[in-house]
N, C-alpha and C. Protein backbone atom coordinates (compact mmCIF):
# COMPACT_ATOMS: atom_id res chain seq x y z
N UNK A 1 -21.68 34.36 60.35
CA UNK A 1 -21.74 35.16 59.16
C UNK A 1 -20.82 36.36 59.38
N UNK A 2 -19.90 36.47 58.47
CA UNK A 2 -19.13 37.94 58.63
C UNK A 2 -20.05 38.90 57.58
N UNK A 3 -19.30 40.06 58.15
CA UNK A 3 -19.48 41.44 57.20
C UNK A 3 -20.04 40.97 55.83
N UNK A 4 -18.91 40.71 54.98
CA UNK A 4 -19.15 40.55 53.78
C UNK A 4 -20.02 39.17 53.35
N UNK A 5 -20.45 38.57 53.87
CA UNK A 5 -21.55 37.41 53.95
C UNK A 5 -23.01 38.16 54.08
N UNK A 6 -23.27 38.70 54.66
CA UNK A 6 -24.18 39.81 55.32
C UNK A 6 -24.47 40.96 54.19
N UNK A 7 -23.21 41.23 53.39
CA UNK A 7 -23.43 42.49 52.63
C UNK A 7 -24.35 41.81 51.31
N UNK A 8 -23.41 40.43 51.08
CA UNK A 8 -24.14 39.75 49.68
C UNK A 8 -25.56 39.61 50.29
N UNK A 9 -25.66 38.76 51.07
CA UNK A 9 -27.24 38.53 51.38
C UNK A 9 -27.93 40.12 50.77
N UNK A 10 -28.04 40.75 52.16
CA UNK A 10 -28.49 42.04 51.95
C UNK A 10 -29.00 42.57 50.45
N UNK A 11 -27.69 42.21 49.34
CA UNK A 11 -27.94 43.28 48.13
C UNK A 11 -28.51 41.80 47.62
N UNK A 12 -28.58 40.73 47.77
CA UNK A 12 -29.02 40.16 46.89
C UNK A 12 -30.82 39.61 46.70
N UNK A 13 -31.28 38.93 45.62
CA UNK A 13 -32.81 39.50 45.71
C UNK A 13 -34.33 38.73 46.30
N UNK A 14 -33.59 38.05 47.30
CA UNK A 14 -34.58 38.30 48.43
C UNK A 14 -33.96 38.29 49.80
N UNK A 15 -33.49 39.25 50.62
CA UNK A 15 -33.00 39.89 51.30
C UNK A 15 -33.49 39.54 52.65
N UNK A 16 -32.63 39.09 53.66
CA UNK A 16 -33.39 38.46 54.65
C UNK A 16 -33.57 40.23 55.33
N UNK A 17 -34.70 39.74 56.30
CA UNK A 17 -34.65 40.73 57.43
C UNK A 17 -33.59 40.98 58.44
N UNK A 18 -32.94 41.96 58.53
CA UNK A 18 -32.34 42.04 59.57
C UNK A 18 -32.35 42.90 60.85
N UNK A 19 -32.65 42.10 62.40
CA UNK A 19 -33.37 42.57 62.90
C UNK A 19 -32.38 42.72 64.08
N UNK A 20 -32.07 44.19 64.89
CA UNK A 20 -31.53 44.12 66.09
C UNK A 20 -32.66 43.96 67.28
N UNK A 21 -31.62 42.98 68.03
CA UNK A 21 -32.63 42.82 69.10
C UNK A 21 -32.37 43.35 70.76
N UNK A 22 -31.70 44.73 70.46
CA UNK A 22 -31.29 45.36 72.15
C UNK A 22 -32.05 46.48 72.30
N UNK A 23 -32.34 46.86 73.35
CA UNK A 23 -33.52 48.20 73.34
C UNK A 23 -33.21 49.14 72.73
N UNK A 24 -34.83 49.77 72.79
CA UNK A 24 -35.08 50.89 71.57
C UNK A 24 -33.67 51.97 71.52
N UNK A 25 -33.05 52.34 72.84
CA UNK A 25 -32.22 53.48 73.10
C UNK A 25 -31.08 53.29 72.49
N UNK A 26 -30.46 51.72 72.45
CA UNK A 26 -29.10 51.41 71.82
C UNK A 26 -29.38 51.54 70.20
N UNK A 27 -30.57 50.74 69.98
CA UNK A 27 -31.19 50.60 68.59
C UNK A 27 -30.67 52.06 68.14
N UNK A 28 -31.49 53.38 68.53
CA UNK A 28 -31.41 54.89 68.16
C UNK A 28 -29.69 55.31 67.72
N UNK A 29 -28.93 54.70 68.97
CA UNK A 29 -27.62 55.10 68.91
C UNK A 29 -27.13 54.66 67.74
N UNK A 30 -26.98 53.32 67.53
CA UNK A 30 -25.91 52.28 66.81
C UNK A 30 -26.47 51.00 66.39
N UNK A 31 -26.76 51.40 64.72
CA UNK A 31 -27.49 49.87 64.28
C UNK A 31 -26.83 49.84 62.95
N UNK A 32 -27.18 48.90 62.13
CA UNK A 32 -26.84 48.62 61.16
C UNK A 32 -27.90 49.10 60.35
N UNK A 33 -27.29 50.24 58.76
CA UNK A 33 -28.31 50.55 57.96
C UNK A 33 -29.37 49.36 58.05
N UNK A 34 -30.42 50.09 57.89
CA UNK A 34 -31.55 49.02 57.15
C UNK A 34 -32.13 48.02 58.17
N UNK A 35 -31.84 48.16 59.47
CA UNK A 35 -32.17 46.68 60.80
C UNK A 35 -33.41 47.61 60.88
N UNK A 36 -34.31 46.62 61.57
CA UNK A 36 -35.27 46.95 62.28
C UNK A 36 -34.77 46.59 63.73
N UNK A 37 -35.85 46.81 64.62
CA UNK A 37 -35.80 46.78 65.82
C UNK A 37 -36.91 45.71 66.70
N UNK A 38 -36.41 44.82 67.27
CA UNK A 38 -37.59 44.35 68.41
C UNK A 38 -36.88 43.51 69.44
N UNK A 39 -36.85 44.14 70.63
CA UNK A 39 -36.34 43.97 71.86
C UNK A 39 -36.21 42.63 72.80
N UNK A 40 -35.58 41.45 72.21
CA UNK A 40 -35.52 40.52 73.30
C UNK A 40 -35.88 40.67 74.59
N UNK A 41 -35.59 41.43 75.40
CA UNK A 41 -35.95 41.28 76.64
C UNK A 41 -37.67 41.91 76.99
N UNK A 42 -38.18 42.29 75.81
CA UNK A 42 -39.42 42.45 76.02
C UNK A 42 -40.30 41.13 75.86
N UNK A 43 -41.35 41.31 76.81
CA UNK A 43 -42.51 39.68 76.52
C UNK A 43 -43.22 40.25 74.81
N UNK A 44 -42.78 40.92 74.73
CA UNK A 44 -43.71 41.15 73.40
C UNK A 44 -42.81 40.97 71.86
N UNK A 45 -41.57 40.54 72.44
CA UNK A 45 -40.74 40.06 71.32
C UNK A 45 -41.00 39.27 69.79
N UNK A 46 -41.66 38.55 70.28
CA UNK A 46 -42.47 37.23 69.16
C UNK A 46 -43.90 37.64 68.72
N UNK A 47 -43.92 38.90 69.07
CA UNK A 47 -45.19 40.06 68.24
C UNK A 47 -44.32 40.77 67.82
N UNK A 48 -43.82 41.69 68.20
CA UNK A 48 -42.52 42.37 67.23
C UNK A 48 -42.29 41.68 66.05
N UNK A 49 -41.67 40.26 66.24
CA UNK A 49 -41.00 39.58 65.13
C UNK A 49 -41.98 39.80 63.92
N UNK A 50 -43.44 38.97 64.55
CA UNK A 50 -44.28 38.22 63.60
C UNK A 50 -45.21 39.57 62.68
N UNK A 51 -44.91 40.79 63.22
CA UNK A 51 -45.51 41.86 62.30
C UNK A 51 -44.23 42.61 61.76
N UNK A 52 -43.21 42.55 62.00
CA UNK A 52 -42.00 42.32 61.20
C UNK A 52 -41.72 41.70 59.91
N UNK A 53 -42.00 40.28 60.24
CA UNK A 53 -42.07 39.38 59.38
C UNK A 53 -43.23 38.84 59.19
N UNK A 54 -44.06 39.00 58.13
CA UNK A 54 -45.55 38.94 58.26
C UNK A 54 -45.12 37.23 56.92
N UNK A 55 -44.39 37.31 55.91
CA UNK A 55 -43.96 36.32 55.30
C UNK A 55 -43.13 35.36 56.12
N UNK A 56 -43.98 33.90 56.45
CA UNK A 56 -42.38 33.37 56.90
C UNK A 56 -41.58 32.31 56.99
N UNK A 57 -41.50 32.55 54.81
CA UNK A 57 -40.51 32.24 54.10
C UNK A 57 -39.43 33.15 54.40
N UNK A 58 -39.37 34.06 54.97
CA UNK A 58 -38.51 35.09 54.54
C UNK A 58 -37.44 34.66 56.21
N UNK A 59 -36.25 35.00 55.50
CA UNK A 59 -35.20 34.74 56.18
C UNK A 59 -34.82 35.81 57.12
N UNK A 60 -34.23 35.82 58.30
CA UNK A 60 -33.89 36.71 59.37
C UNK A 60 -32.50 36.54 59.94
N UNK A 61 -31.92 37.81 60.43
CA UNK A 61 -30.51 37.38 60.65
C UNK A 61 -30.72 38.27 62.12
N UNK A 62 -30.46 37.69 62.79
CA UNK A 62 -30.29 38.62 64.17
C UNK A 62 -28.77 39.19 64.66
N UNK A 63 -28.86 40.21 65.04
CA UNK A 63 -27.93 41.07 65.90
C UNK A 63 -28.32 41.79 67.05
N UNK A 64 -27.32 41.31 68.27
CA UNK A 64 -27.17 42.29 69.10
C UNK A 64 -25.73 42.62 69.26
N UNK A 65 -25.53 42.85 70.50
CA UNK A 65 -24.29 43.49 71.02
C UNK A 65 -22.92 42.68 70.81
N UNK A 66 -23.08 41.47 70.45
CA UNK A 66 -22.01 40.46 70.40
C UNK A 66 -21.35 39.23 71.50
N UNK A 67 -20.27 39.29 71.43
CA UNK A 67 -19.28 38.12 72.24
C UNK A 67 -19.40 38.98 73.37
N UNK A 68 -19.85 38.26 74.80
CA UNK A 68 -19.76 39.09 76.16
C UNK A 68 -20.87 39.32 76.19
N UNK A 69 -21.97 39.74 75.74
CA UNK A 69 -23.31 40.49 76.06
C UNK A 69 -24.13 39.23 76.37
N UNK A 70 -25.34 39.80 77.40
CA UNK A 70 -26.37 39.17 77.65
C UNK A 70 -27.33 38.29 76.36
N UNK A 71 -27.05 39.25 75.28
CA UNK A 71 -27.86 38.82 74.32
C UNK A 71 -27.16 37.58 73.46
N UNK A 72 -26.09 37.57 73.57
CA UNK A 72 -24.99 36.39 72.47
C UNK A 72 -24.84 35.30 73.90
N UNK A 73 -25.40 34.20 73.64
CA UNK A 73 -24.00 32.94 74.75
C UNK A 73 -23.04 33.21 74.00
């Protein structure tokens, strides 16, 4: 998904979640308006998600750090 794939979703009207998944400290620094937060490398990840996403019809787009990072193969 690029940028502008991401922007339509977003404005359009049912809006997936979009959720970064690198710790709280990077989260604070540098996220994308509107992401929430829940930390892959925590065991408590898939509780994060699921009170996140309490609907789940609802669509999710994940981000972390990208190409090179622990979090992307």
């Amino acid at each position: 998904m690029n940028a502008q794939q991401l922007q339509n979703r977003l404005r359009s009207s049912s809006p997936p979640l979009l959720l970064h998944v690198l710790p709280e400290e990077i989260f604070s620094a540098q996220r994308i308006a509107g992401s929430q937060n829940a930390c892959v490398y925590e065991t408590a990840f898939l509780n994060h998600v699921a009170r996140l996403a309490p609907q789940k019809h609802q669509d999710i787009v994940v981000y972390g750090a990208g190409t090179g990072s622990l979090d992307c193969p």
